[in-house]
Protein backbone atom coordinates (compact mmCIF):
# COMPACT_ATOMS: atom_id res chain seq x y z
CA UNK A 1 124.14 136.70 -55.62
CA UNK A 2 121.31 135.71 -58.61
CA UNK A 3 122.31 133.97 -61.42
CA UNK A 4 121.61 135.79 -64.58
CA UNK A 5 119.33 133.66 -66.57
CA UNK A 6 116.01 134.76 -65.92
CA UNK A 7 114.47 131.42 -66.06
CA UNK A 8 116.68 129.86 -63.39
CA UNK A 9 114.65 130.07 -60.04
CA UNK A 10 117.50 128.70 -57.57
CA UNK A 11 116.97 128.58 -54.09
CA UNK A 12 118.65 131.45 -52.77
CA UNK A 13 121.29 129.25 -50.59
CA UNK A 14 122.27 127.73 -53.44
CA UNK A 15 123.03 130.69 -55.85
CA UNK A 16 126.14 131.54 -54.98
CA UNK A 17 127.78 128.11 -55.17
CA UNK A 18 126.16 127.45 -58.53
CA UNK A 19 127.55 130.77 -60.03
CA UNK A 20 131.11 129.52 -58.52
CA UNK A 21 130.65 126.50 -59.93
CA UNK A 22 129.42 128.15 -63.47
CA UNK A 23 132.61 130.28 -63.08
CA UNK A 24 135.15 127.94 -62.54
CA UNK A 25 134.04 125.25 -65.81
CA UNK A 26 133.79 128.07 -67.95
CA UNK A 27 137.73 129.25 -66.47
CA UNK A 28 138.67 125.44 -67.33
CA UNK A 29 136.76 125.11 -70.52
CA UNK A 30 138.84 128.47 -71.77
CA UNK A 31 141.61 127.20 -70.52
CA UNK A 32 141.76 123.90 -72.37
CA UNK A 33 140.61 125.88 -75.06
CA UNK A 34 144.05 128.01 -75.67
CA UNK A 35 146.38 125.78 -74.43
CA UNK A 36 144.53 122.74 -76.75
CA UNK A 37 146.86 121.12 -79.88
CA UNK A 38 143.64 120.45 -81.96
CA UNK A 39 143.12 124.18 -82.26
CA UNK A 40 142.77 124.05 -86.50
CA UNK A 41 146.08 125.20 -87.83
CA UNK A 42 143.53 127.27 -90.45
CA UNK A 43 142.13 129.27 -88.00
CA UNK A 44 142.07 132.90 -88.66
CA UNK A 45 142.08 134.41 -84.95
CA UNK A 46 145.71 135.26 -84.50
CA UNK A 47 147.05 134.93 -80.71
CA UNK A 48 148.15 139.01 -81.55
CA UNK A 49 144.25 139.34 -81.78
CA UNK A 50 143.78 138.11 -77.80
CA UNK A 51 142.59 141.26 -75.61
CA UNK A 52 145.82 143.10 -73.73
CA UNK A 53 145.99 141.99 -70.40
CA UNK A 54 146.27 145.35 -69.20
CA UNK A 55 142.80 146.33 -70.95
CA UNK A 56 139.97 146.94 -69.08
CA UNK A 57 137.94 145.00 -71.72
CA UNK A 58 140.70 141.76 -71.46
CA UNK A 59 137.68 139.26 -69.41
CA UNK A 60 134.79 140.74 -71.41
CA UNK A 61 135.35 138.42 -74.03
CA UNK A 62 135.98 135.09 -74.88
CA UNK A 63 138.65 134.66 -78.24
CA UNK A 64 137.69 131.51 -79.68
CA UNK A 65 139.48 128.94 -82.45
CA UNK A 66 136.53 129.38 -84.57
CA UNK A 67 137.06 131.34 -87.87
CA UNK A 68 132.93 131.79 -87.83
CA UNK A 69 133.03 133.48 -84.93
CA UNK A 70 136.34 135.44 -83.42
CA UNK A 71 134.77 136.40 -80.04
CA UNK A 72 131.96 135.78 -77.31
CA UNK A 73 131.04 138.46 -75.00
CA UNK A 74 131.14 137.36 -71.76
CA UNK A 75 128.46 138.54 -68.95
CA UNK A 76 130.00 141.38 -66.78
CA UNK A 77 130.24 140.48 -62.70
CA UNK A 78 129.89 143.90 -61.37
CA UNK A 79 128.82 147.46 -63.06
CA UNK A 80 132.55 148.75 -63.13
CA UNK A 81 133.20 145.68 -65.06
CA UNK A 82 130.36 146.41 -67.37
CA UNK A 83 131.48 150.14 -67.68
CA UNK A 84 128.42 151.04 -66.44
CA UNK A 85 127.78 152.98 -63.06
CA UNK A 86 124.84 153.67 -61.16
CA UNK A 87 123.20 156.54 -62.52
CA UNK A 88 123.05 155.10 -66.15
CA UNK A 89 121.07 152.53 -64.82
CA UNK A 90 118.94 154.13 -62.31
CA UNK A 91 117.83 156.73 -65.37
CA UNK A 92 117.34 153.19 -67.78
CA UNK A 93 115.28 151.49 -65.27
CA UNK A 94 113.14 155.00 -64.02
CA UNK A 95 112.44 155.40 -67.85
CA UNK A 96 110.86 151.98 -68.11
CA UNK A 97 108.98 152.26 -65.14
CA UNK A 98 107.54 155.22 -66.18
CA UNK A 99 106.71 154.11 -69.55
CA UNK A 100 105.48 150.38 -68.05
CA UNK A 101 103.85 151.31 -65.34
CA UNK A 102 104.95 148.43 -62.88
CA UNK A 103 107.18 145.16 -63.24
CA UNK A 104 109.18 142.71 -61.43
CA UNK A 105 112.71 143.24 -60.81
CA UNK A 106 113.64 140.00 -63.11
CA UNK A 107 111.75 141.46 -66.38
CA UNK A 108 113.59 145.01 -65.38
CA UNK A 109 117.15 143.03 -65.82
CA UNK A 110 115.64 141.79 -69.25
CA UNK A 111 114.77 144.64 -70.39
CA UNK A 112 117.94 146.66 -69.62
CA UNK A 113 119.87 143.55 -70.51
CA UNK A 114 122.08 143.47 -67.55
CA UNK A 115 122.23 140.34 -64.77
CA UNK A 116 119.51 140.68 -62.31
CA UNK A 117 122.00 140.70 -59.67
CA UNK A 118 123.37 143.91 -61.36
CA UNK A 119 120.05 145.52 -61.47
CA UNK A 120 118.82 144.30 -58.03
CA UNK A 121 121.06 146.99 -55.80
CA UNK A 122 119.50 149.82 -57.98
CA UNK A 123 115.76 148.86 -57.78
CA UNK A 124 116.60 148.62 -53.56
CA UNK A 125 118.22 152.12 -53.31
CA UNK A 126 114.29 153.67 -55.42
CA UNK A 127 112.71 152.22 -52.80
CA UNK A 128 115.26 153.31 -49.72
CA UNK A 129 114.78 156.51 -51.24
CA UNK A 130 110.96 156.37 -51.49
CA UNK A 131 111.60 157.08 -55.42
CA UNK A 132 109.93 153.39 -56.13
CA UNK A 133 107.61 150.79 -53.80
CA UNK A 134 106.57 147.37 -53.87
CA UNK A 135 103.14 145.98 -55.37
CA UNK A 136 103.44 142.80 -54.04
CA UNK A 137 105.90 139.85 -54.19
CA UNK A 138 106.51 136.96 -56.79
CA UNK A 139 107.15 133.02 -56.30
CA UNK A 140 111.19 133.66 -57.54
CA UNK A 141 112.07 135.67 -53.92
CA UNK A 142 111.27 139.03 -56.23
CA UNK A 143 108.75 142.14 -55.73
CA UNK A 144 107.00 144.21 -58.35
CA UNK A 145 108.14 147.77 -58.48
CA UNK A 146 106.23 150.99 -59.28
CA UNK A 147 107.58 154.73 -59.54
CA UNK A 148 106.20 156.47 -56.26
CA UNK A 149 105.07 160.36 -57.45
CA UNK A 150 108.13 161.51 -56.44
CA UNK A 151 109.53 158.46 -58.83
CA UNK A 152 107.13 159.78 -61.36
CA UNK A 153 108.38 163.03 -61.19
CA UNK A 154 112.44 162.71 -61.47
CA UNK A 155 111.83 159.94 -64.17
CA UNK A 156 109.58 162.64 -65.97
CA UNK A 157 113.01 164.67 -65.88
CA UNK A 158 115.01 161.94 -67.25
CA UNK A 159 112.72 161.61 -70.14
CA UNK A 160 113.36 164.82 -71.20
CA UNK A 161 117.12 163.91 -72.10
CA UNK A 162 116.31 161.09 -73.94
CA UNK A 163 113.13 158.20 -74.20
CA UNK A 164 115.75 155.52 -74.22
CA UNK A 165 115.10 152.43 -72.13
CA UNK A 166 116.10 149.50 -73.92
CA UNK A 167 119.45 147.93 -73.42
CA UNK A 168 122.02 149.38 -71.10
CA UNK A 169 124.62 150.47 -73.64
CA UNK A 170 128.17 149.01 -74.22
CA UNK A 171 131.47 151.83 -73.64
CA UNK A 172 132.34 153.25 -76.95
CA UNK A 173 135.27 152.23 -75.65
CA UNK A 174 134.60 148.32 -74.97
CA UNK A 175 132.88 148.62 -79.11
CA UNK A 176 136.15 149.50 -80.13
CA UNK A 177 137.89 146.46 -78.81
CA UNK A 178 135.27 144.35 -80.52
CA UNK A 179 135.59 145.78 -83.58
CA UNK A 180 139.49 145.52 -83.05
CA UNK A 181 139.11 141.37 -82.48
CA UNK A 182 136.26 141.08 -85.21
CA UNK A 183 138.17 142.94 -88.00
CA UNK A 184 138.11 141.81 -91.74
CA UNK A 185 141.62 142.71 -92.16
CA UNK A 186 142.33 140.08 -89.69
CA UNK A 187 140.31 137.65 -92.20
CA UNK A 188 142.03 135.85 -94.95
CA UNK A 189 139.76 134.14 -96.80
CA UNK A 190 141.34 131.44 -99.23
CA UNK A 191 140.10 130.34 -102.90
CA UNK A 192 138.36 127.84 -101.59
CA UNK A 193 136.39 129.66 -99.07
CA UNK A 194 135.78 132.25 -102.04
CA UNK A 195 134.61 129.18 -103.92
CA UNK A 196 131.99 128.72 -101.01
CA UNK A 197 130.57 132.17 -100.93
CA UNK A 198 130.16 131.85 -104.75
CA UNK A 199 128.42 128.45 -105.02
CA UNK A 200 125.30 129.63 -105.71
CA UNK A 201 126.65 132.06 -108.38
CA UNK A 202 128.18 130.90 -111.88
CA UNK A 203 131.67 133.05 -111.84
CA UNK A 204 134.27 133.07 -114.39
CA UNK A 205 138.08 131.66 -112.57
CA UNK A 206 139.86 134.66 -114.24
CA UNK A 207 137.29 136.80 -112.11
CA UNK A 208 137.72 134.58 -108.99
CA UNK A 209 141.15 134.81 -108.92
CA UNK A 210 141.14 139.15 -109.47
CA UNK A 211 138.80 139.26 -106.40
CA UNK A 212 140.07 136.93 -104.29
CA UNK A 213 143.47 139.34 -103.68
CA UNK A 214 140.79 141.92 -102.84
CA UNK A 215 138.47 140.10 -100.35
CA UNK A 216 141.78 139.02 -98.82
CA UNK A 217 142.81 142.49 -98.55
CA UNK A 218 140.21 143.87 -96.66
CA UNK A 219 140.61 147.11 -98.51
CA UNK A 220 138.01 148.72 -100.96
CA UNK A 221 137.49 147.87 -104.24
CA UNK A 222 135.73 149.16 -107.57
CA UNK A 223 133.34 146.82 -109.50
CA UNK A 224 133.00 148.36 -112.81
CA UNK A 225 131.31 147.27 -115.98
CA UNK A 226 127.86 146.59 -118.26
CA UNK A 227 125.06 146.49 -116.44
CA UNK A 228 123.24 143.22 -115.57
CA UNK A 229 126.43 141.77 -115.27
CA UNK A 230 126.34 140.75 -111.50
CA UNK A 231 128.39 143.23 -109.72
CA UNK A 232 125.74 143.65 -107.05
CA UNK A 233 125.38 139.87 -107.06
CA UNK A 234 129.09 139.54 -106.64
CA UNK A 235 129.57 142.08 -103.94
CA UNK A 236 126.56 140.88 -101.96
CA UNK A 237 128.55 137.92 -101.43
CA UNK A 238 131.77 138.76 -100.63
CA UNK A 239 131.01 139.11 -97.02
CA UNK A 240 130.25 135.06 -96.90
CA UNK A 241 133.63 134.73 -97.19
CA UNK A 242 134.50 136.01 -94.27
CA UNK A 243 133.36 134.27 -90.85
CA UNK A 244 129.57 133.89 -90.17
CA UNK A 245 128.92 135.37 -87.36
CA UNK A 246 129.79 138.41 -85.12
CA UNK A 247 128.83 140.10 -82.18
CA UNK A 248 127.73 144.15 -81.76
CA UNK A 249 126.41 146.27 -78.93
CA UNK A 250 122.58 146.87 -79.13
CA UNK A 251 123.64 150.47 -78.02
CA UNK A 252 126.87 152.31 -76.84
CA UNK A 253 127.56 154.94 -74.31
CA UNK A 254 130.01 158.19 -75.42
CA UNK A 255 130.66 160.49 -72.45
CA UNK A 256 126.89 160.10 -72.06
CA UNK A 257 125.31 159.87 -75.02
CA UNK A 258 123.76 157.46 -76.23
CA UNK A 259 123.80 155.82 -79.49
CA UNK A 260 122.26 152.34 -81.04
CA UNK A 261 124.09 150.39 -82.97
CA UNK A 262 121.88 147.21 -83.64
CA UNK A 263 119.54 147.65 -86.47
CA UNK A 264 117.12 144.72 -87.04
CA UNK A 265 116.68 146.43 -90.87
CA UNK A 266 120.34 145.97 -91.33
CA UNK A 267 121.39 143.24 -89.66
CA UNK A 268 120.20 139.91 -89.28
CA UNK A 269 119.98 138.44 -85.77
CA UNK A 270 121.43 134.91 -85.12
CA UNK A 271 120.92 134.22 -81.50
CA UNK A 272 122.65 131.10 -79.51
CA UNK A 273 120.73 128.09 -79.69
CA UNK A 274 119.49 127.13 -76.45
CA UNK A 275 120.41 123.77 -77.46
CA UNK A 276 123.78 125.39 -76.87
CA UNK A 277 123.47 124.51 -72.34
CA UNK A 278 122.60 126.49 -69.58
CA UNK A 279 126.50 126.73 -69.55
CA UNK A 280 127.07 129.03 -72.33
CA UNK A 281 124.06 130.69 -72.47
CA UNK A 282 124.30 132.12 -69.04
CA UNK A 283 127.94 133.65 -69.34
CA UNK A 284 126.68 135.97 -72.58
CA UNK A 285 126.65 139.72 -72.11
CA UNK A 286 122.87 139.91 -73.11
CA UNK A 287 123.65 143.99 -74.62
CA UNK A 288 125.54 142.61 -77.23
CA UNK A 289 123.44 140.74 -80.39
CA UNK A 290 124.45 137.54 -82.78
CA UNK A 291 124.20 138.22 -85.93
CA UNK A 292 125.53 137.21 -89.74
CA UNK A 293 128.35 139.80 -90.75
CA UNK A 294 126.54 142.55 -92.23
CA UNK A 295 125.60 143.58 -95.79
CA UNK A 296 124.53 146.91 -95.99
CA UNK A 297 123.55 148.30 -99.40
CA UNK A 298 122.83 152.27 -100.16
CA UNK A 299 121.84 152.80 -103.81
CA UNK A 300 120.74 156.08 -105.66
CA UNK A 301 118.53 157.22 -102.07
CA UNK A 302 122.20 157.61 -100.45
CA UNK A 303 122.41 161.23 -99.02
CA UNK A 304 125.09 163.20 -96.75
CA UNK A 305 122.62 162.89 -94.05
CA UNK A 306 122.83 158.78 -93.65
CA UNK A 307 126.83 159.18 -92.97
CA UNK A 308 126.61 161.05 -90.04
CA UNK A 309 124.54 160.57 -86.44
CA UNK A 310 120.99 160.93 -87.16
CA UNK A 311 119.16 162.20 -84.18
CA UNK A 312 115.55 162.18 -83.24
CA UNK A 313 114.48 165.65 -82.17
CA UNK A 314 111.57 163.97 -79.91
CA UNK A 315 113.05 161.11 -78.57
CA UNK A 316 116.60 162.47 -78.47
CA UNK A 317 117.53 159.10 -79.26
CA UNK A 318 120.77 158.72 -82.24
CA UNK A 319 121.29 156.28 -84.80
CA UNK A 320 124.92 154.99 -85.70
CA UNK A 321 125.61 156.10 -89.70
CA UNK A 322 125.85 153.55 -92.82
CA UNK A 323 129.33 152.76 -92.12
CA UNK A 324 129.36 152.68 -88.67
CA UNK A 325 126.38 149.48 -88.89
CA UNK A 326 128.95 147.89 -91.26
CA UNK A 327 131.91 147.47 -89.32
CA UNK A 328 133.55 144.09 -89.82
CA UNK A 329 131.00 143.28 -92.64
CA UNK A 330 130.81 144.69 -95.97
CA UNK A 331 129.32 148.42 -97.38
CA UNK A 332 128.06 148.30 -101.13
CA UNK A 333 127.59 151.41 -102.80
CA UNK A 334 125.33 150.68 -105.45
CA UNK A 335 125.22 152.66 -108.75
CA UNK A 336 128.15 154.93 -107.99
CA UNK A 337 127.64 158.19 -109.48
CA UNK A 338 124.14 158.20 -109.30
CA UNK A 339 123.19 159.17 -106.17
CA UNK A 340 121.65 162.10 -104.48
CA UNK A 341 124.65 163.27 -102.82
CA UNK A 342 127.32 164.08 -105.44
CA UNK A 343 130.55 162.12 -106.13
CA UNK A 344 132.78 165.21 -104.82
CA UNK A 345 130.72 165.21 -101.90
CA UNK A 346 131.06 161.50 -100.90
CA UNK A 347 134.75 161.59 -101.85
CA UNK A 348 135.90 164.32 -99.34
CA UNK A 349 133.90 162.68 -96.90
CA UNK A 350 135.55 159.25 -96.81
CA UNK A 351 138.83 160.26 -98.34
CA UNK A 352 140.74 160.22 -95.32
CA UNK A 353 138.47 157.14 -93.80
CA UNK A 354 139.47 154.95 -96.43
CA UNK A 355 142.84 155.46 -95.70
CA UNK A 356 143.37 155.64 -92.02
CA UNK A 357 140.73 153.17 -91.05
CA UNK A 358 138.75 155.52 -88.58
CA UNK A 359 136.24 158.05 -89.01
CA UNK A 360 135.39 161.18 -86.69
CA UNK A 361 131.54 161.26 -86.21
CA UNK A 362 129.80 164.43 -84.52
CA UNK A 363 127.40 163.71 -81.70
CA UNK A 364 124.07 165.75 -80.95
CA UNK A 365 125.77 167.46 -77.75
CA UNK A 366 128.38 168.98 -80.69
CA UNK A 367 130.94 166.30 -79.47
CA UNK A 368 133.30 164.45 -81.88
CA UNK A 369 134.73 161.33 -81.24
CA UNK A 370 136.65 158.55 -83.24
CA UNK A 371 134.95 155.40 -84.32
CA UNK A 372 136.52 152.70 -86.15
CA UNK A 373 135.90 152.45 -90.04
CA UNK A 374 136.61 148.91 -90.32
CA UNK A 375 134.49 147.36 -93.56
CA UNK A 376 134.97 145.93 -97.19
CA UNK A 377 133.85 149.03 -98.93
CA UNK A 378 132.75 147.99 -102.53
CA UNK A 379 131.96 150.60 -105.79
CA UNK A 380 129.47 149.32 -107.99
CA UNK A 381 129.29 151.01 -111.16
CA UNK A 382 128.31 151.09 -114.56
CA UNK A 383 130.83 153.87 -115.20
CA UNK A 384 134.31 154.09 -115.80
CA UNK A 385 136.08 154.76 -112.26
CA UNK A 386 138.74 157.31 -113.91
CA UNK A 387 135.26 159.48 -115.62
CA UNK A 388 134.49 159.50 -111.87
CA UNK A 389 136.91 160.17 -109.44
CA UNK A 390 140.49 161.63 -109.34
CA UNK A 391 143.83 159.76 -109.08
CA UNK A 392 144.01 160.89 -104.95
CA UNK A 393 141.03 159.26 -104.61
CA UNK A 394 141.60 156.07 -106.73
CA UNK A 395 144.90 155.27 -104.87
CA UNK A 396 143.15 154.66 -101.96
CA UNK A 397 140.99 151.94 -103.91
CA UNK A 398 143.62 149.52 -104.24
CA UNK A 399 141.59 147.49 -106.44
CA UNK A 400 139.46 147.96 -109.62
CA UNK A 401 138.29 144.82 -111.08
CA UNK A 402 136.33 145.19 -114.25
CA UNK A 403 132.67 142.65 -114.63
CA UNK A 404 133.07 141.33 -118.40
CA UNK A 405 130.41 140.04 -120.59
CA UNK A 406 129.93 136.45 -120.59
CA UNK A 407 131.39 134.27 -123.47
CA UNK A 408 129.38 132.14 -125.36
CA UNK A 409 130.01 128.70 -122.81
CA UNK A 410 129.05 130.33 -120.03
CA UNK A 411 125.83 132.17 -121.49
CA UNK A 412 124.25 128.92 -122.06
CA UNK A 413 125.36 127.06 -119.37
CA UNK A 414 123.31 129.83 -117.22
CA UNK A 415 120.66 128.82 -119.46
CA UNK A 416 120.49 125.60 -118.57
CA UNK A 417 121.10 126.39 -115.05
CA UNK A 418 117.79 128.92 -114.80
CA UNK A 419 116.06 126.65 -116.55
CA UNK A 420 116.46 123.96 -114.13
CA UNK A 421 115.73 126.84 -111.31
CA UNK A 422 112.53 127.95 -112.96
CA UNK A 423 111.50 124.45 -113.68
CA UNK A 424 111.58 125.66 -117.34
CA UNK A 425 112.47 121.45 -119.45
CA UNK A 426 116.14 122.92 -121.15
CA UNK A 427 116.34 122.59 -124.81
CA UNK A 428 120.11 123.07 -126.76
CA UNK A 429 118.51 124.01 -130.00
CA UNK A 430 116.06 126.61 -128.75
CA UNK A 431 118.85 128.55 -127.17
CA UNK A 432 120.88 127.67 -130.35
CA UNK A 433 118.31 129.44 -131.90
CA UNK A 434 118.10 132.18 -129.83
CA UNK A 435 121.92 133.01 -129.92
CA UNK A 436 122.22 132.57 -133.41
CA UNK A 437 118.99 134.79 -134.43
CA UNK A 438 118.69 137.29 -131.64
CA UNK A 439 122.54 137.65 -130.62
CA UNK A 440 124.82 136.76 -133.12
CA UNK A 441 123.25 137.98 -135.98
CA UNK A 442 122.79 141.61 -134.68
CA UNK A 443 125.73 141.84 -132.76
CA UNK A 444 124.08 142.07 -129.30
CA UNK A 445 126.13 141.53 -126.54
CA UNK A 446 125.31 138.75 -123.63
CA UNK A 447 124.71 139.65 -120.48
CA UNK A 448 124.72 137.07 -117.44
CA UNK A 449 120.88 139.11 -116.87
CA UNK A 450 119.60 137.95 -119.83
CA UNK A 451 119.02 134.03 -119.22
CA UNK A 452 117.17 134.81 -116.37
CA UNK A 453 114.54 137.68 -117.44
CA UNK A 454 114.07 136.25 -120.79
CA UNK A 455 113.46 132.61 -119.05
CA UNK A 456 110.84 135.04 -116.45
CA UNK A 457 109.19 136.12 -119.90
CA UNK A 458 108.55 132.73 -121.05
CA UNK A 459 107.04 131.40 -117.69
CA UNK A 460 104.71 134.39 -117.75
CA UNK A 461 103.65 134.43 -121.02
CA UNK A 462 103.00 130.26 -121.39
CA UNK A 463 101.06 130.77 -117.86
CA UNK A 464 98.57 133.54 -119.42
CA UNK A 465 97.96 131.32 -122.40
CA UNK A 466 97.16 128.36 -120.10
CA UNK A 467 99.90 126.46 -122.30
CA UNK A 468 102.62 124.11 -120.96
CA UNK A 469 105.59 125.83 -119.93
CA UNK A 470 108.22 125.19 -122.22
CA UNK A 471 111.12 126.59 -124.58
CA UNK A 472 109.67 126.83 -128.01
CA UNK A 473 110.93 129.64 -131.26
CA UNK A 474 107.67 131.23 -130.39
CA UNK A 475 107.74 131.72 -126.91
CA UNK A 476 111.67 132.68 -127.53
CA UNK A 477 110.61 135.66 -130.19
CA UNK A 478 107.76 136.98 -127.75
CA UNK A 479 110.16 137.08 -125.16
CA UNK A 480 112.95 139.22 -127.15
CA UNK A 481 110.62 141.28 -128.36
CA UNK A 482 109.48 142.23 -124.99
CA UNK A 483 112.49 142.34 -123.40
CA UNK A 484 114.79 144.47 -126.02
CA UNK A 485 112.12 146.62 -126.95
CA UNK A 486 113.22 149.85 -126.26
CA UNK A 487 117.26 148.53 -125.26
C-alpha cells in the first residue's frame, strides 16, 4: 500500500508499516484528544455534535476541541469508504488523460484528489484492458500512462456527459454531515467574541448588545436604516464571530451528478501549514478545501437564476447556488428591495427555507434533492422592513435591528480615528467647526460615512494643490461643498 502524500518516496517494503504506524498515532492522538481534562470548558463543539457511530461518515472526520475549527476530514482507506466506486473514477481519470495527454500515476491521484493507492488499482485495470499503456517508468516505482485509441475513444464518450476532471467529488450525503458538525446554530458566540469581530469597527454598546442575541441565534436578521450607516460593514463581520475556519467539498456527487461546491471567488482558501508535520498533513481528505467561513454578498445584480443550479450547456458541468456556497458562513443581501428579481419573488422562494433549515434544489437531469440551508442570512436595507414584506414573512426574521445615526461623541471620535488612518494631523476645532457650521446649523444629520469621505476629499484636494495635507476651514468648506452637493 502507498502512502498518500505525493512527495513521500518510501521504499516499497516499508510502506505498509509506515502507514500502520501513521494510523495508530493518529488513533492515540484522537484518543487523548476526547478523553483529555484540558479540553477548554468554552469550547463550542458539543459531544451531541460527534458523528453517529452507526453513520457511514462516523471515521471521515476528526471532531476537534477547537471552536476555530469543528472538524478535520480525514483521508478515506478504501473507495467504499470514500463513497466513491470504480466507475466514477475510471471516467475522472479517462477525462484527464484525454485532456493531458500522458502523466504519471502520482500526479493522476493529485489531480483527482484521492490517495495514490486509491487511484493505483484503476490506472492497472486501463491497461489490463488495453484502454491505457505505459510510456515509460519513473524513479518513485511509478509508470506514465497514456489513453490507447481505444482509451481515446470511450473517454471521448465520457466527455460528452460532462468535461469534469478535477477532484473526485464528496457524497451529497457525506456534505450533509459536514454541514451538520460545522453548523452556526451550533455556534454561540459571546460579547466578547462579538467585541473581537468588531475591533476594527467603532459600534455603539446599545447596538452590540441588539445583535449579539442575533449572531447567537443563528437565525436571520433585518439591518434597517439611513444609508452610510454601516449595515454592510456590520454584517460583513458577523461571520468573524463565529469560528475561523471550515472545511467544504471541492465537488459533490448526487445519484451521479455532479456539482462543485468550492468557489475560489467566494471563498477564501486557508490551507494547513506544512509546518503543521507529515503527521497531519497526510491523514487530510485532499477533496475537501480550508477555508475562512464564508461571506457571500449579492447586491442589486441578484437574480432568480443565482438561487438555483446553474449549468453549463458545454461543459455540462453545475455550480452550487448563493446559498448553497454559504452554508455555515453568512449570506448578505445587500440593498433589499432593489434588486433585479422582485421582493415577492425572493420571498416565496426562501419562505419555507428560512424556516425549516433545508432547501430543495433541481438538478440538470430534472432531479430534486434536499440540501441543507444552514447560514446567517442578513437584510440590508435602507427601507422600512414592514413597506417591504408581509407579517408571514417577517416572523420568520426573528430579528430586526434598526442602524441609528451617530450622536455627536461618536461622530468625532470617528474623526479622529480616520484621521489617524489617513494620516490626516487631527484638529478639535476644525471639526468643531465643521459640526457647528455644516451640521448643526442646517440640521443635517451625521452619518458614520461622512468622517471618512469628507477626510478622502481633503487628502485629494491638498494633494492636487501640492499643499501639506492637513485640516484647515478651507479645505473643510471645499470638501462639503463637494460632497453634499446634490444630497
Amino acid at each position: 500500500m502507498q502512502p498518500s502524500s505525493t512527495n513521500a518516496n518510501p521504499i516499497p517494503s516499508q510502506s505498509s508499516s509506515l502507514e500502520q504506524a501513521l494510523e495508530r498515532i493518529n488513533r492515540l492522538a484522537a484518543q487523548n484528544n476526547l478523553a483529555s481534562p484540558q479540553a477548554p470548558p468554552h469550547a463550542k463543539i458539543q459531544e451531541t455534535l460527534r458523528p453517529r457511530s452507526d453513520s457511514p461518515t462516523s471515521k471521515l472526520f476528526k471532531i476537534t476541541h477547537d471552536p476555530n475549527e469543528p472538524i478535520i476530514p480525514n483521508a478515506p482507506e478504501s473507495l467504499e469508504q470514500a463513497g466513491l466506486n470504480g466507475s466514477i473514477v475510471e471516467e475522472i481519470v479517462m477525462r484527464f488523460l484525454l485532456n493531458r495527454g500522458e502523466a504519471h500515476g502520482r500526479a493522476v491521484a493529485e489531480q483527482i484528489r484521492l490517495p495514490f493507492h486509491l487511484v493505483e488499482p484503476t490506472l492497472t485495470k486501463l491497461k489490463a484492458q488495453q484502454l491505457s499503456c505505459y510510456l515509460g517508468s519513473t524513479a518513485a516505482n511509478d509508470y506514465i500512462h497514456a489513453l490507447t485509441d481505444a482509451g481515446r475513444d470511450r473517454a471521448r464518450r465520457h466527455m460528452q456527459k460532462t468535461t469534469y476532471f478535477g477532484s473526485a467529488p464528496v457524497p451529497l450525503e457525506m456534505y450533509v454531515e459536514s454541514v451538520r458538525l460545522q453548523s452556526v446554530e451550533h455556534q454561540h458566540p459571546t460579547r466578547d467574541d462579538l467585541r473581537k469581530a468588531f475591533s476594527d469597527l467603532l459600534i455603539a454598546p446599545q447596538l452590540l448588545s441588539r445583535l449579539g442575541p442575533a449572531v447567537n441565534s443563528g437565525r436571520g436578521m433585518f439591518l434597517f436604516g439611513f444609508p452610510g450607516n454601516g449595515k454592510t460593514s456590520i454584517a460583513e463581520r458577523i461571520t468573524k464571530a463565529f469560528g475561523e475556519f471550515m472545511w467544504i467539498p471541492r465537488s459533490v456527487s448526487v445519484d451521479g451528478d455532479l456539482l462543485r461546491v468550492y468557489d475560489p471567488l467566494n471563498h477564501e482558501e486557508k490551507p494547513l501549514q506544512k509546518s503543521d508535520g507529515l503527521l497531519r498533513e497526510s491523514r487530510v481528505d485532499e477533496r475537501w478545501v480550508r477555508i475562512r467561513r464564508p461571506t457571500i454578498v449579492a447586491g442589486g445584480e441578484l437574480t432568480m437564476n443565482m438561487l438555483e443550479v446553474s449549468r453549463n450547456p458545454e461543459t455540462n458541468i453545475s455550480d452550487s447556488p448563493l446559498q448553497m456556497k454559504s452554508n455555515c458562513g453568512l449570506l448578505l443581501i445587500d440593498d433589499f428591495g432593489r434588486q433585479r428579481m422582485s421582493v415577492d419573488e425572493l420571498l416565496n422562494r426562501w419562505i419555507v427555507p428560512l424556516e425549516k433549515r433545508y432547501d430543495f434544489l433541481s438538478l440538470s437531469s430534472g432531479k430534486k434533492v434536499q440540501v441543507p440551508f444552514d447560514q446567517l442570512v442578513v437584510f440590508s436595507t435602507n427601507l422600512e422592513p414592514k413597506d417591504l414584506v408581509d407579517d408571514a414573512f417577517l416572523r420568520r426574521i426573528p430579528y430586526k435591528i434598526e442602524v441609528l445615526n451617530p450622536e455627536e461623541p461618536a461622530f468625532r471620535k470617528l474623526f479622529e480615528i480616520m484621521c489617524k488612518s489617513l494620516q490626516i494631523p487631527y484638529k478639535a476645532e476644525i471639526i468643531d467647526y465643521l459640526i457647528e457650521k455644516h451640521y448643526k446649523g442646517i440640521n443635517r444629520p451625521m452619518r458614520n460615512c461622512h468622517p471618512r469621505d469628507l477626510l478622502l476629499q481633503v487628502r485629494s484636494y491638498c494633494h492636487f494643490n501640492s499643499a501639506p495635507v492637513e485640516l484647515t476651514k478651507e479645505h473643510i468648506d471645499f470638501a462639503v461643498e463637494n460632497y453634499f452637493s446634490i444630497m
